[in-house]
C-alpha atoms as a PDB file:
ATOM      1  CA  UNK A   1     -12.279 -21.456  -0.511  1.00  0.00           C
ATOM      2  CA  UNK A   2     -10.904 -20.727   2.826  1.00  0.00           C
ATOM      3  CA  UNK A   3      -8.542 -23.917   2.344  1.00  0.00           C
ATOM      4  CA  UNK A   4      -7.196 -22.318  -0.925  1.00  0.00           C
ATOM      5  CA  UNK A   5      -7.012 -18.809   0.829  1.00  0.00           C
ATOM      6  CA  UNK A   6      -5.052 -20.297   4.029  1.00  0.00           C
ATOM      7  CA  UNK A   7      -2.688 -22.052   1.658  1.00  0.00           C
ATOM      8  CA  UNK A   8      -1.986 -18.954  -0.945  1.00  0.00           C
ATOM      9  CA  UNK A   9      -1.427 -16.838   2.533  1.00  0.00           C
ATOM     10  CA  UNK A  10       0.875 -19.356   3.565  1.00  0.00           C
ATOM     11  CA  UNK A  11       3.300 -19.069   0.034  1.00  0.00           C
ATOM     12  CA  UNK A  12       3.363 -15.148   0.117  1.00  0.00           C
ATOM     13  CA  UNK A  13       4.340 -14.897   3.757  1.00  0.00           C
ATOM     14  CA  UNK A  14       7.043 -17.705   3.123  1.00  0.00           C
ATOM     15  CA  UNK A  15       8.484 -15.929  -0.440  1.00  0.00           C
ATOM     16  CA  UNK A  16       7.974 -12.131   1.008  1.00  0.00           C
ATOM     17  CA  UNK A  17      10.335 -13.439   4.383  1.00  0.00           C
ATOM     18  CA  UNK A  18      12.746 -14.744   1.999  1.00  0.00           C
ATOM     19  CA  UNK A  19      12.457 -12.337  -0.786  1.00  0.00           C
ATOM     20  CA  UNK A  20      13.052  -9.507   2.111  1.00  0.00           C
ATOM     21  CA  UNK A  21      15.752 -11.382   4.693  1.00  0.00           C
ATOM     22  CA  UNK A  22      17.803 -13.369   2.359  1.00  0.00           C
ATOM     23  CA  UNK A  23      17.712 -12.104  -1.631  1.00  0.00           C
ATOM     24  CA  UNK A  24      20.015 -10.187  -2.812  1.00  0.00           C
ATOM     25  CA  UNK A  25      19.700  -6.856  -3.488  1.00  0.00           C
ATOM     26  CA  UNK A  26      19.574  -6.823  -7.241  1.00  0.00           C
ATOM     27  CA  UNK A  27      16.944 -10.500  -6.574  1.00  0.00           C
ATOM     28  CA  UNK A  28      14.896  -7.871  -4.202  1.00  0.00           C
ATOM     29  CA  UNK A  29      14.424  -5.158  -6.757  1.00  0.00           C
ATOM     30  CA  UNK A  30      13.332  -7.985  -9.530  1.00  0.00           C
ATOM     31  CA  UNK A  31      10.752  -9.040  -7.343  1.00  0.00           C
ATOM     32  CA  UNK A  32       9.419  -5.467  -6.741  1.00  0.00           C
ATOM     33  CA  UNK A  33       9.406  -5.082 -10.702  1.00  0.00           C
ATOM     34  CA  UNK A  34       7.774  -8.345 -10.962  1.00  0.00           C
ATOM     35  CA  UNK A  35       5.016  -7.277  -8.374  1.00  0.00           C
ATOM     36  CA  UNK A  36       5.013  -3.940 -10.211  1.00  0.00           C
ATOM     37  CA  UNK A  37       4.406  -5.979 -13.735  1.00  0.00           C
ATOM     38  CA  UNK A  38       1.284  -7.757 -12.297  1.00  0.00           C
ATOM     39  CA  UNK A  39      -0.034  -4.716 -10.658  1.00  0.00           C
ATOM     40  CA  UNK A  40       0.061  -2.589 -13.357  1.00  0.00           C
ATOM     41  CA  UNK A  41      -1.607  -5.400 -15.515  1.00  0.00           C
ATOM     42  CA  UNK A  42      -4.201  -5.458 -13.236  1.00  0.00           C
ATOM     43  CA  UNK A  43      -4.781  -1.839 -13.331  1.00  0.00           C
ATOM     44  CA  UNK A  44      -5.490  -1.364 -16.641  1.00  0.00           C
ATOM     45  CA  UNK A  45      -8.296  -3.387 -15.941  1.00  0.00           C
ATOM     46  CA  UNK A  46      -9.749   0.042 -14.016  1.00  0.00           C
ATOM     47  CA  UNK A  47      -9.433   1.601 -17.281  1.00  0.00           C
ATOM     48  CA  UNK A  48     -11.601  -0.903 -18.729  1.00  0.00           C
ATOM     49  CA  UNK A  49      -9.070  -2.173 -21.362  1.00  0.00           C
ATOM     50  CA  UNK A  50      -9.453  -5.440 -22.690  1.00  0.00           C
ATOM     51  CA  UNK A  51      -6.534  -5.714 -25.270  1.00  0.00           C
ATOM     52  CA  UNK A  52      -3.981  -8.192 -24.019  1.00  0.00           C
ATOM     53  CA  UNK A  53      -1.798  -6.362 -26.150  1.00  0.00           C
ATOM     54  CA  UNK A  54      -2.491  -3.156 -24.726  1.00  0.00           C
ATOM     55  CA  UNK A  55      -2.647  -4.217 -20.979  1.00  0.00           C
ATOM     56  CA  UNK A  56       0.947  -5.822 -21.962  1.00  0.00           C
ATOM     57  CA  UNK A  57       1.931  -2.647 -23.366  1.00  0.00           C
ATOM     58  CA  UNK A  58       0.867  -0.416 -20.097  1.00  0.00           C
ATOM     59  CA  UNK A  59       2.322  -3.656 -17.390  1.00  0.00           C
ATOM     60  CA  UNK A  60       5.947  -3.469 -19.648  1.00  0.00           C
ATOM     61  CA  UNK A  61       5.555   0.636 -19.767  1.00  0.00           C
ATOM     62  CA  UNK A  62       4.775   0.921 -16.098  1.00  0.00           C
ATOM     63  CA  UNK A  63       7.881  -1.493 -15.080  1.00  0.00           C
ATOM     64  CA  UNK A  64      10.420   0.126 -17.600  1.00  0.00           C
ATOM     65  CA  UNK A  65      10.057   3.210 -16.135  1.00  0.00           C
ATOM     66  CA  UNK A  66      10.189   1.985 -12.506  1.00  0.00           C
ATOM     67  CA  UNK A  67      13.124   0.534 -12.990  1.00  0.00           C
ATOM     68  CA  UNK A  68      14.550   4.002 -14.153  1.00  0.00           C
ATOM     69  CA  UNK A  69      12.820   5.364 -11.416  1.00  0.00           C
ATOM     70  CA  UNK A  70      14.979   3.483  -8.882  1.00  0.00           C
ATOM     71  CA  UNK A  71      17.865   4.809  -9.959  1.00  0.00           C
ATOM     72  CA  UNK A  72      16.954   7.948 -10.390  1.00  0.00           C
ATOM     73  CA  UNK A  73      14.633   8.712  -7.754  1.00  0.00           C
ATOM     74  CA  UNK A  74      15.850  11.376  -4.976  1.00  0.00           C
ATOM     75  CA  UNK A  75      13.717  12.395  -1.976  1.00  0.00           C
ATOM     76  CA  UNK A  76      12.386  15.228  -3.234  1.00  0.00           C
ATOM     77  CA  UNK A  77      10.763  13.644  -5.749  1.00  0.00           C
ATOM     78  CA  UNK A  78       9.369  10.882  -3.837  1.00  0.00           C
ATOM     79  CA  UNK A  79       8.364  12.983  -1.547  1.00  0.00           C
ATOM     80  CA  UNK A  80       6.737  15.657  -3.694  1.00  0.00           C
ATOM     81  CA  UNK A  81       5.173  12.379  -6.163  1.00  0.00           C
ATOM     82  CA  UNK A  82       3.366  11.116  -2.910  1.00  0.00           C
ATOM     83  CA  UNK A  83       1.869  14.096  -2.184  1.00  0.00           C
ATOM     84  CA  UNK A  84       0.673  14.156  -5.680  1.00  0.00           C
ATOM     85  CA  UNK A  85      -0.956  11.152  -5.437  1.00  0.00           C
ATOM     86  CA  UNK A  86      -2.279  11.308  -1.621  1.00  0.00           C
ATOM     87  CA  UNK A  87      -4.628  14.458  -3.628  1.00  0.00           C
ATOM     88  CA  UNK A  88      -5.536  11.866  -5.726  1.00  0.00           C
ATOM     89  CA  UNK A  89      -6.725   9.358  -3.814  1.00  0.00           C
ATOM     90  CA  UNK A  90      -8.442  11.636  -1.223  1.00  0.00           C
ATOM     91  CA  UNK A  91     -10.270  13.680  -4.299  1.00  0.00           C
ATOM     92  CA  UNK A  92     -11.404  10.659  -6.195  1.00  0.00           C
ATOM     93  CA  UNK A  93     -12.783   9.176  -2.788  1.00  0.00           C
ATOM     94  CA  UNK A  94     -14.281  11.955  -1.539  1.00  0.00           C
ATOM     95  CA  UNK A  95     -16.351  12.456  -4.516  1.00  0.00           C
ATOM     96  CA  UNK A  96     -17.552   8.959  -5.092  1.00  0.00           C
ATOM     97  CA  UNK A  97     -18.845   8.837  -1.640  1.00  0.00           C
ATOM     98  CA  UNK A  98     -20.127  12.794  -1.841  1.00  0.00           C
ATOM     99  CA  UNK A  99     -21.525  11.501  -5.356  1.00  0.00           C
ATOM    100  CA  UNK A 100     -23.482   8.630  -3.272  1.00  0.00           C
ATOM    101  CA  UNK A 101     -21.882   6.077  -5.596  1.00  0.00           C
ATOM    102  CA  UNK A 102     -23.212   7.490  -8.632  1.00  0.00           C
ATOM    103  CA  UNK A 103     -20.043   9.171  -9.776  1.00  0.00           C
ATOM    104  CA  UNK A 104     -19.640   8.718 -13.737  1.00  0.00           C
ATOM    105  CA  UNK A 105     -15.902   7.519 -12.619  1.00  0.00           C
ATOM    106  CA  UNK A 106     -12.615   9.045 -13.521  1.00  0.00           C
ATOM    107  CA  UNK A 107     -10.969   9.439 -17.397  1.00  0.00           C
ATOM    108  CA  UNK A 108      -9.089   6.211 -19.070  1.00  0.00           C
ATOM    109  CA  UNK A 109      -6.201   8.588 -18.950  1.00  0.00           C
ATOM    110  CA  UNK A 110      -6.582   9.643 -15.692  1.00  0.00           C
ATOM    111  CA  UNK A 111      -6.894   6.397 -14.121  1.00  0.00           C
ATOM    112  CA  UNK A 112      -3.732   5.472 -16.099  1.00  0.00           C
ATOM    113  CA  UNK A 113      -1.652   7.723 -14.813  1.00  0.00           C
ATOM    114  CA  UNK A 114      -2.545   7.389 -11.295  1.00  0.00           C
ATOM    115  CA  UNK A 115      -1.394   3.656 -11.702  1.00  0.00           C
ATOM    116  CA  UNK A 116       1.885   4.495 -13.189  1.00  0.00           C
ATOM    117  CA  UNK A 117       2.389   7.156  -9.986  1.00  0.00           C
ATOM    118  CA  UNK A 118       1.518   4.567  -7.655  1.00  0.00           C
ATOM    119  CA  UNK A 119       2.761   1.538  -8.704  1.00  0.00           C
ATOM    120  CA  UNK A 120       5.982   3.334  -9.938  1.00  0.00           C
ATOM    121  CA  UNK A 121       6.467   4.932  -6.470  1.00  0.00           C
ATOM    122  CA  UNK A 122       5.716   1.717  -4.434  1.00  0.00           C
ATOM    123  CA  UNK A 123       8.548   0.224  -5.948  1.00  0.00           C
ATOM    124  CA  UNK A 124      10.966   3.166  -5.710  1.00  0.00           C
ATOM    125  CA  UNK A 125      10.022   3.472  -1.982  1.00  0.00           C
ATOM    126  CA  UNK A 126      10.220  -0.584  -1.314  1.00  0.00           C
ATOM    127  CA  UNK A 127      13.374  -0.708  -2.930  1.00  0.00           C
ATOM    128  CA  UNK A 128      15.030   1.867  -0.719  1.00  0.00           C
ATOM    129  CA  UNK A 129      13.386   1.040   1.958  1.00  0.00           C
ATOM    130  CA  UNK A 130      15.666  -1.974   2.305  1.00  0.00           C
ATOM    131  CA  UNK A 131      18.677  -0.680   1.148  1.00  0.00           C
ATOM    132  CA  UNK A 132      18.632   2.607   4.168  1.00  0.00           C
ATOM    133  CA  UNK A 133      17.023   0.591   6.556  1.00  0.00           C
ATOM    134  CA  UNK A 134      16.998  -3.136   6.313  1.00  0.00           C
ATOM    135  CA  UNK A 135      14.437  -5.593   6.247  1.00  0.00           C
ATOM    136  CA  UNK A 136      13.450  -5.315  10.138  1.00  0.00           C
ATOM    137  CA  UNK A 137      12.559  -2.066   9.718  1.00  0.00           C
ATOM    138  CA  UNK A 138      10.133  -2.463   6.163  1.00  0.00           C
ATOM    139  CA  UNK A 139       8.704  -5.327   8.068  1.00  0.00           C
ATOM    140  CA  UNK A 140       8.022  -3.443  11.166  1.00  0.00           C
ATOM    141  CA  UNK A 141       6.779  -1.181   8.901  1.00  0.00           C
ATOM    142  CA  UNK A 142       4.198  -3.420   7.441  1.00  0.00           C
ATOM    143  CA  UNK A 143       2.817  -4.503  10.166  1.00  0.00           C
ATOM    144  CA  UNK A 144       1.654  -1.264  11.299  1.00  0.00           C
ATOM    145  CA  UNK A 145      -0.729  -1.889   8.098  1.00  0.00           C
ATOM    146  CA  UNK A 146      -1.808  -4.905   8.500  1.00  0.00           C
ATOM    147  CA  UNK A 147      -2.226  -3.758  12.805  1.00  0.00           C
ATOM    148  CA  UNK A 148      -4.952  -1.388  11.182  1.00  0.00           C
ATOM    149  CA  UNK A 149      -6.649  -4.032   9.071  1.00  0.00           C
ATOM    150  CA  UNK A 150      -6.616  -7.046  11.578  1.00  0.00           C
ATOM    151  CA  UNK A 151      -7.615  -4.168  14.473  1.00  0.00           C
ATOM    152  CA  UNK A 152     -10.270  -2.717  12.221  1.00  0.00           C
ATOM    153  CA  UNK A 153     -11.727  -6.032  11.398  1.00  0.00           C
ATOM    154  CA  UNK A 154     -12.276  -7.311  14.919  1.00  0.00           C
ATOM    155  CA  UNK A 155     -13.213  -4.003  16.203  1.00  0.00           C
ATOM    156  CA  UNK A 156     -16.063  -2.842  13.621  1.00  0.00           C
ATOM    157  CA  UNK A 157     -17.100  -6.495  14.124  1.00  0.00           C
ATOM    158  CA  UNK A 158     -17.956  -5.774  17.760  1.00  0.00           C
ATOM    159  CA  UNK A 159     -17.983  -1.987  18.380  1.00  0.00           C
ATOM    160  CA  UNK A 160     -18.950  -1.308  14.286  1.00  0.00           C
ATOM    161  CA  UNK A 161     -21.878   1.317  13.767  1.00  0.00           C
ATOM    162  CA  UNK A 162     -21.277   4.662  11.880  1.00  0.00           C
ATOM    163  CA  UNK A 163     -20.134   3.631   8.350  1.00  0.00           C
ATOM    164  CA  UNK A 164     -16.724   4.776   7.245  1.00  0.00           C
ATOM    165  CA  UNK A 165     -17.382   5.377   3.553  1.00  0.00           C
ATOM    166  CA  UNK A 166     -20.702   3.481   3.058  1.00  0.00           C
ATOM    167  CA  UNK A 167     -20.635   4.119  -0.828  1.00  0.00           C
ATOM    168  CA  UNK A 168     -17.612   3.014  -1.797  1.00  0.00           C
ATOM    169  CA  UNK A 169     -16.974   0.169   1.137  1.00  0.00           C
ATOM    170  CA  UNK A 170     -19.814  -0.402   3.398  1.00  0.00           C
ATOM    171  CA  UNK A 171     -17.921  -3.259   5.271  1.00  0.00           C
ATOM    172  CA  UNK A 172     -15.838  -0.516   6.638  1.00  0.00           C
ATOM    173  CA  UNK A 173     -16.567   1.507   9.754  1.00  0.00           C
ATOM    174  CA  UNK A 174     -15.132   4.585  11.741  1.00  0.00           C
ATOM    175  CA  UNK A 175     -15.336   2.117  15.084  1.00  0.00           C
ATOM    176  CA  UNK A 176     -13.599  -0.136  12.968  1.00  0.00           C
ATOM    177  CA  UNK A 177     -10.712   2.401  11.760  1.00  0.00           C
ATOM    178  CA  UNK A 178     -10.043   3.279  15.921  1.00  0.00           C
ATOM    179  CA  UNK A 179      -9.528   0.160  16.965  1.00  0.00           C
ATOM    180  CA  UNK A 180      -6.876  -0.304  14.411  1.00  0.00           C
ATOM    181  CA  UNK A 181      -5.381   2.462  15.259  1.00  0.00           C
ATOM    182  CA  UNK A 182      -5.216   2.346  18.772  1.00  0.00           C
ATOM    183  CA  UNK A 183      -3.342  -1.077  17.708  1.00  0.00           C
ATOM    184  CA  UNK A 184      -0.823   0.441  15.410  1.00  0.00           C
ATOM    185  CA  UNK A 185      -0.167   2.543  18.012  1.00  0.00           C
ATOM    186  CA  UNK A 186       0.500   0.034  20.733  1.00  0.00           C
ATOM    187  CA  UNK A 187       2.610  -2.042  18.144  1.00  0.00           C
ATOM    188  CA  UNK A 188       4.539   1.231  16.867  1.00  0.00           C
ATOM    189  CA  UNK A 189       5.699   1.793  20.839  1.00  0.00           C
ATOM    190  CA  UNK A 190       6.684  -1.268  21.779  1.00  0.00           C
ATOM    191  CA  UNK A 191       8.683  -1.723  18.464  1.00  0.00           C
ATOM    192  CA  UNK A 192      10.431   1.923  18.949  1.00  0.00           C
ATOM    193  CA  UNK A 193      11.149   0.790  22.504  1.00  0.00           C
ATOM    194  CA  UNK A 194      13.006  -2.293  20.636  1.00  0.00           C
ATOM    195  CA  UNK A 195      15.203  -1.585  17.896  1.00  0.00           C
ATOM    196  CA  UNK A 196      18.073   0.623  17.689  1.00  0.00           C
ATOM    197  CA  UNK A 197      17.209   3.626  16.764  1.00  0.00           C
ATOM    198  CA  UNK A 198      18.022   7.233  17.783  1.00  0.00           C
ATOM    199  CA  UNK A 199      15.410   9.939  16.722  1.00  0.00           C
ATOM    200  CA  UNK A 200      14.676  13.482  15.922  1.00  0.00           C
ATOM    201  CA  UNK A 201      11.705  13.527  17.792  1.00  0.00           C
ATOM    202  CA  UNK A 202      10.070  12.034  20.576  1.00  0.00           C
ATOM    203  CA  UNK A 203       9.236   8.084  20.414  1.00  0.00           C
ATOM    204  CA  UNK A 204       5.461   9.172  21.453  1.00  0.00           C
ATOM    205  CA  UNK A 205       5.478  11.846  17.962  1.00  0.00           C
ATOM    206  CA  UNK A 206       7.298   9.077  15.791  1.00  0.00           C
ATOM    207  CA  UNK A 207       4.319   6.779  17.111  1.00  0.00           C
ATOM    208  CA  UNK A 208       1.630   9.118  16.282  1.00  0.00           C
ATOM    209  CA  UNK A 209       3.003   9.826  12.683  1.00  0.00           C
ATOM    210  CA  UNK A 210       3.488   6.008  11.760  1.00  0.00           C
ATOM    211  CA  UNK A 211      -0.398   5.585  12.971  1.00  0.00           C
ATOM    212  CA  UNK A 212      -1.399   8.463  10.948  1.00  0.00           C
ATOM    213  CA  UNK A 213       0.229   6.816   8.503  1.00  0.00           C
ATOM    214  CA  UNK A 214      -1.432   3.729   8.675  1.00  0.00           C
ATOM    215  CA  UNK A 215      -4.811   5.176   9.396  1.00  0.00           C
ATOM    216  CA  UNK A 216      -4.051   7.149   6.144  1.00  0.00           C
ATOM    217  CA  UNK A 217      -3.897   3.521   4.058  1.00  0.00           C
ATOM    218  CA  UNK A 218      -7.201   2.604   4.180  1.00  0.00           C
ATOM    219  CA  UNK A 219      -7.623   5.131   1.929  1.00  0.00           C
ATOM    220  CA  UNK A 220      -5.734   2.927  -0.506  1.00  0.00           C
ATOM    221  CA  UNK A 221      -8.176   0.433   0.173  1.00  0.00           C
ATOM    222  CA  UNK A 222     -11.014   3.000  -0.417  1.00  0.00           C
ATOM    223  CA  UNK A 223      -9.235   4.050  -3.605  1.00  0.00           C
ATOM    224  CA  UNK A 224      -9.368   0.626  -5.429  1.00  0.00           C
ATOM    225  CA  UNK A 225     -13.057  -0.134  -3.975  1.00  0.00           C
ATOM    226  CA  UNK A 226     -13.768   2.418  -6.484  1.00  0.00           C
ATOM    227  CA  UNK A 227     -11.803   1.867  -9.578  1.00  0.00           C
ATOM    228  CA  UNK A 228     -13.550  -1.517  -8.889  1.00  0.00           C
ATOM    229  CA  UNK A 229     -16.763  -0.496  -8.360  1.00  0.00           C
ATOM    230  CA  UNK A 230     -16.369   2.305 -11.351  1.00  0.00           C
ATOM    231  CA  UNK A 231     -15.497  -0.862 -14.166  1.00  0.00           C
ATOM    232  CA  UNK A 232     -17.968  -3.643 -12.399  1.00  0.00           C
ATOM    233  CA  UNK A 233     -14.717  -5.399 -10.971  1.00  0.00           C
ATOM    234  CA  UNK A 234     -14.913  -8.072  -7.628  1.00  0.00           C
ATOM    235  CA  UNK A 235     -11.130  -8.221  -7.867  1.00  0.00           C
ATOM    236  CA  UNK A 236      -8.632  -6.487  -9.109  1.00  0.00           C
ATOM    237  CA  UNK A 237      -7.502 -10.177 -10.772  1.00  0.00           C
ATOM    238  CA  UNK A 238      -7.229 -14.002 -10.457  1.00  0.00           C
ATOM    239  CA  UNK A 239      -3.223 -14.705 -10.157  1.00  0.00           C
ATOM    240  CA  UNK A 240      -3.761 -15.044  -6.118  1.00  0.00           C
ATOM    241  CA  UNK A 241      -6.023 -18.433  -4.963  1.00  0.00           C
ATOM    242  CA  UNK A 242      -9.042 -17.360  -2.752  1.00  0.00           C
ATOM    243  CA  UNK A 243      -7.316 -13.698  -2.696  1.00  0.00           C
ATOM    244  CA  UNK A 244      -7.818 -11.905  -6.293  1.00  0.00           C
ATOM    245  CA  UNK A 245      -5.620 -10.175  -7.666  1.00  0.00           C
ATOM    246  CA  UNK A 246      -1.862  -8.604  -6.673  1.00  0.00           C
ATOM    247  CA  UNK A 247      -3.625  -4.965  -6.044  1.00  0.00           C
ATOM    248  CA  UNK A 248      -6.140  -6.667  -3.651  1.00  0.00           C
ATOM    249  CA  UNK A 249      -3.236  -7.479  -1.664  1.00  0.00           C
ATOM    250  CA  UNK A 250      -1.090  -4.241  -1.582  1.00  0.00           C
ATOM    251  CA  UNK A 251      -3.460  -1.468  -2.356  1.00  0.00           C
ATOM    252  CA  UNK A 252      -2.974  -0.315   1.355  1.00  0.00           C
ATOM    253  CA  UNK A 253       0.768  -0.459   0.765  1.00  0.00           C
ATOM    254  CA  UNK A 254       0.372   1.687  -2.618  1.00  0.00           C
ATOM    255  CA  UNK A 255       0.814   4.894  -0.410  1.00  0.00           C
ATOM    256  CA  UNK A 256       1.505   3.671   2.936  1.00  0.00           C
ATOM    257  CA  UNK A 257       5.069   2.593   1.779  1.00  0.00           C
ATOM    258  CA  UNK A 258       6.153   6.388   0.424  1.00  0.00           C
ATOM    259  CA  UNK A 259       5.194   7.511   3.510  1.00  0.00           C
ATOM    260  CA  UNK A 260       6.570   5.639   5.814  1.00  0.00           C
ATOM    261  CA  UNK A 261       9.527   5.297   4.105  1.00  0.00           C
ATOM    262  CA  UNK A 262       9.724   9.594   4.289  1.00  0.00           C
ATOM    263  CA  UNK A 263       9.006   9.075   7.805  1.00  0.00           C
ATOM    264  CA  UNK A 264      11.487   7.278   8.656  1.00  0.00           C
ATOM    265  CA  UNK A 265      13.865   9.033   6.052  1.00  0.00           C
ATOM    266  CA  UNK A 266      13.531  12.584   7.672  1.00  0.00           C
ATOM    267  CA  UNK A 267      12.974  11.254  11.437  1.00  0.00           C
ATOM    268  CA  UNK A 268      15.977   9.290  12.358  1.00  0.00           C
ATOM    269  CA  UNK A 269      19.285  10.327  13.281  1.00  0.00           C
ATOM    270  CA  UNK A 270      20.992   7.481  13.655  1.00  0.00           C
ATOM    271  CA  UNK A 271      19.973   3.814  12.756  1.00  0.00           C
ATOM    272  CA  UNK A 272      22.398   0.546  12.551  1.00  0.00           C
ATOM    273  CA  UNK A 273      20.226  -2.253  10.431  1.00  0.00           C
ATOM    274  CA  UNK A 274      23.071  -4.493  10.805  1.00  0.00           C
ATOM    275  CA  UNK A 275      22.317  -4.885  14.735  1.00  0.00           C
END
């Protein structure tokens, strides 16, 4: 298992790098729509549907309309759809754990159309992303989320005590959560201190908002725990080796990505990708 897991890590780091250094722009966006495709597949299993007709129905659907989405998109509607959906995930967390896991879970159509918001809006946002910023940036950007997961897991391994959300992930701890964000912090300065980049704000407030930020995407993580846990799921699917599904892999990302991509939007002044 950890052979299988090593290797499948090894292929998505190796096609993400390409996919975001050296595709094309029209390549990049197919990708995102093929990632959307699979994670909107895969969501529809929240919704307990069954139907491969009707999960391909809800995948094609979702990935139409993202593709209209990314041309059509402005800010204000990113940036009012992500607050949308950061009520969404904070109310249907909060009461799962308030509920003490015995929540009788969220509507079919409900759960629906929080996938096509999310999935729909990662895409938008990843698309852009690249195009206003280039691909150092998104991938700065990324690892500021995957700072609070490594952080998190080494930390709540050694400090770990007072349970973040014990109902819907007891793995996960508030020790855990510090320590990667003191992290993302560290790794937000330095990387401000790097690249090119003149500000509207101070590099210390840009750092703190990027690690809100990030702290902010475990509650992506949190989110999916319980459309899992709601429908009797492990994973969210089978497509990745030793990894589950496509959502198990970005459900952090699902609103980290809007956000920082705002973040950056309405903080920079000035920003030259091509240096």
């Amino acid at each position: 298992m950890l052979k299988q897991r090593i290797i499948t890590a090894i292929v998505l780091v190796v096609l993400s790098i390409w996919a975001l250094f050296y595709s094309t722009p029209d390549v990049w966006k197919g990708c995102l729509l093929l990632v959307g495709f699979i994670a909107a597949w895969e969501w529809s299993g929240f919704a307990d549907i069954k139907t491969p007709s009707l999960r391909l129905t809800y995948a094609l659907g979702v990935t139409v309309a993202a593709n209209y989405a990314v041309d059509t998109f402005t800010m204000q509607n990113i940036a009012m759809l992500t607050m949308v959906e950061t009520l969404a995930l904070v109310s249907v967390v909060s009461r799962y754990q308030m509920a003490k896991g015995e929540s009788k879970g969220s509507s079919m159509s409900f759960t629906l159309l929080t996938g096509v918001l999310a999935i729909i809006l990662f895409v938008v946002a990843m698309v852009k992303f690249r195009v206003d910023f280039g691909p150092i940036i998104v991938l700065i950007s990324m690892l500021l989320i995957w700072a609070i997961d490594t952080g998190a897991y080494f930390s709540g391994r050694r400090f770990g005590k007072t349970k973040l959300a014990v109902h819907v992930s007891p793995g996960k701890t508030w020790e855990g959560v510090l320590g990667g964000g003191i992290l993302a912090f560290v790794i937000s300065l330095i990387v401000l201190n790097i690249v090119n980049v003149e500000l509207k704000y101070s590099m210390i407030l840009m750092s703190v908002v990027l690690t809100l930020i990030a702290l902010f995407s475990v509650f992506g993580d949190l989110f999916e725990s319980v459309m899992k846990r709601q429908v009797g799921l492990k994973d969210s699917g089978k497509i990745l080796p030793g990894h589950g599904g496509v959502l198990d892999r970005i459900d952090s990302l699902l609103i980290a990505v809007p956000m920082l991509y705002l973040a950056w939007y309405y903080s920079v002044v000035l920003y030259d990708f091509r240096a």
